[in-house]
Protein backbone atom coordinates (compact mmCIF):
# COMPACT_ATOMS: atom_id res chain seq x y z
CA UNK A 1 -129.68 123.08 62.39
CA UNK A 2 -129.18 125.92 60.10
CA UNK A 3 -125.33 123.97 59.32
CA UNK A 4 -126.46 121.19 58.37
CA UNK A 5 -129.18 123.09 55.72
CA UNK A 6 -126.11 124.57 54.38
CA UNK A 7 -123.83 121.01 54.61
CA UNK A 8 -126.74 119.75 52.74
CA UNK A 9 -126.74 122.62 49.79
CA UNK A 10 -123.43 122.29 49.65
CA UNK A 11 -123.12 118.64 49.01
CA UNK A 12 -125.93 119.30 46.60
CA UNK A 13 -123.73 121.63 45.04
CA UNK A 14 -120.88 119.61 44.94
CA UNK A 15 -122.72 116.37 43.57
CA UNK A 16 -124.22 118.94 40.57
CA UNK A 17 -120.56 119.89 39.81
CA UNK A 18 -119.25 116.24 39.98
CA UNK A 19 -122.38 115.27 37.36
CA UNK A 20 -120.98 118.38 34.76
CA UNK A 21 -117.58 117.06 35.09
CA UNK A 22 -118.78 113.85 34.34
CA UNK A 23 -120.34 114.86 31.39
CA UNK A 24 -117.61 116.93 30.19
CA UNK A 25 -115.32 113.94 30.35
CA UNK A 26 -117.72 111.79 28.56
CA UNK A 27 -118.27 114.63 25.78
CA UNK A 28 -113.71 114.75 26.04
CA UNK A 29 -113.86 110.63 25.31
CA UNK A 30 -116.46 111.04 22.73
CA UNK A 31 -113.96 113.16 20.69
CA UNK A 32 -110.61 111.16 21.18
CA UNK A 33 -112.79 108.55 19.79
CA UNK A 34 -113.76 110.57 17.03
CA UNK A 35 -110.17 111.67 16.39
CA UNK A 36 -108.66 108.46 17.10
CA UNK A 37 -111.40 107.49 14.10
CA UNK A 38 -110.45 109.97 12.09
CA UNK A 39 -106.67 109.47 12.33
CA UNK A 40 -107.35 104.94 11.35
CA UNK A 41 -109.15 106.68 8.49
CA UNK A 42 -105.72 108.80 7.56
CA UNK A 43 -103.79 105.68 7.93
CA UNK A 44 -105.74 103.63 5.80
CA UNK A 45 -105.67 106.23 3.40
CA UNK A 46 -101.73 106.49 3.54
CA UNK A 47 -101.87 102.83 2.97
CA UNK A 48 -103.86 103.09 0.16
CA UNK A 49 -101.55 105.64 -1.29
CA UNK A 50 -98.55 103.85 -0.61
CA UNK A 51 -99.60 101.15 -2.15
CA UNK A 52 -100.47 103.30 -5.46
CA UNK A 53 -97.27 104.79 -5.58
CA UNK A 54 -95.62 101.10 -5.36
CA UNK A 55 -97.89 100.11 -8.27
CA UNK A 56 -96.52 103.14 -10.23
CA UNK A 57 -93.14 102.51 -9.21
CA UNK A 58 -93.93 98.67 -10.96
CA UNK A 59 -95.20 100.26 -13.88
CA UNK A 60 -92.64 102.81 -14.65
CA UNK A 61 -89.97 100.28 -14.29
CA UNK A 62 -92.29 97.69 -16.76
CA UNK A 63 -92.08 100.81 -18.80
CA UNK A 64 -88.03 101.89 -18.22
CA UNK A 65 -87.41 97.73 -19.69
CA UNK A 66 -89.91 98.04 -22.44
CA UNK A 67 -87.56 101.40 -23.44
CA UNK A 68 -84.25 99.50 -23.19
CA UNK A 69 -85.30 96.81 -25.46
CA UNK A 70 -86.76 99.50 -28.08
CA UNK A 71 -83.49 101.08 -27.72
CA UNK A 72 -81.64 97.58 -28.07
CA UNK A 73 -83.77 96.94 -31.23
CA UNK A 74 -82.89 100.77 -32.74
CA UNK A 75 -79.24 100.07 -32.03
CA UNK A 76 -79.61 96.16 -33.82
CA UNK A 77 -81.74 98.22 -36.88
CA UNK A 78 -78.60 100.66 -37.07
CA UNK A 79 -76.04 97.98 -37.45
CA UNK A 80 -78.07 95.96 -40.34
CA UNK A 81 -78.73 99.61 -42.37
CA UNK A 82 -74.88 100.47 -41.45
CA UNK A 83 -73.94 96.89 -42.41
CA UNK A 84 -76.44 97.62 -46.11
CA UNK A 85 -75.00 100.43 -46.77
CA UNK A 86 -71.44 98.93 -46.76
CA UNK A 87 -72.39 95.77 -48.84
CA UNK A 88 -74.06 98.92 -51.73
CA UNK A 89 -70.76 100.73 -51.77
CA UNK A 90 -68.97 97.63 -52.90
C-alpha cells in the first residue's frame, strides 16, 4: 500500500508540473502576441513613412519643374536684354 501512496504523490507531482508548464506556455503565447502586436505596429509605421517619403519625392519633383521653367524664363529674359542691347548699339 505504501506504492501506491507514493504512485499517488507522484502523479500529484507530475499533474503540478504539467499545470506550470501550462502556464508558462500561456505566459510564452501572451508575448508572441504582444510582439507579433508590436511588429503590425512597425509595419504600419513603415507604411506610413513610405508613404511620406513618396509625398516628398512628389513634391521635390513639383519643385525640380517649377525650377526648369524659372530657368526657361531667365534664359527667354536673357535673349530679349541681349536682343535690347543690340537694337541700342545701332
Amino acid at each position: 500500500m505504501h506504492n501506491g501512496k507514493e504512485f499517488r504523490d507522484s502523479l500529484m507531482g507530475l499533474k503540478d508540473s504539467l499545470m506550470e508548464f501550462r502556464g508558462s506556455l500561456m505566459g510564452l503565447k501572451d508575448s508572441l502576441m504582444e510582439f507579433r502586436d508590436s511588429l503590425m505596429e512597425f509595419r504600419d509605421s513603415l507604411m506610413e513613412f513610405k508613404d511620406s517619403l513618396m509625398e516628398f519625392r512628389d513634391s521635390l519633383m513639383e519643385f525640380k519643374g517649377s525650377l526648369m521653367e524659372f530657368r526657361d524664363s531667365l534664359m527667354e529674359l536673357k535673349d530679349s536684354l541681349m536682343e535690347f542691347k543690340g537694337s541700342l548699339s545701332r
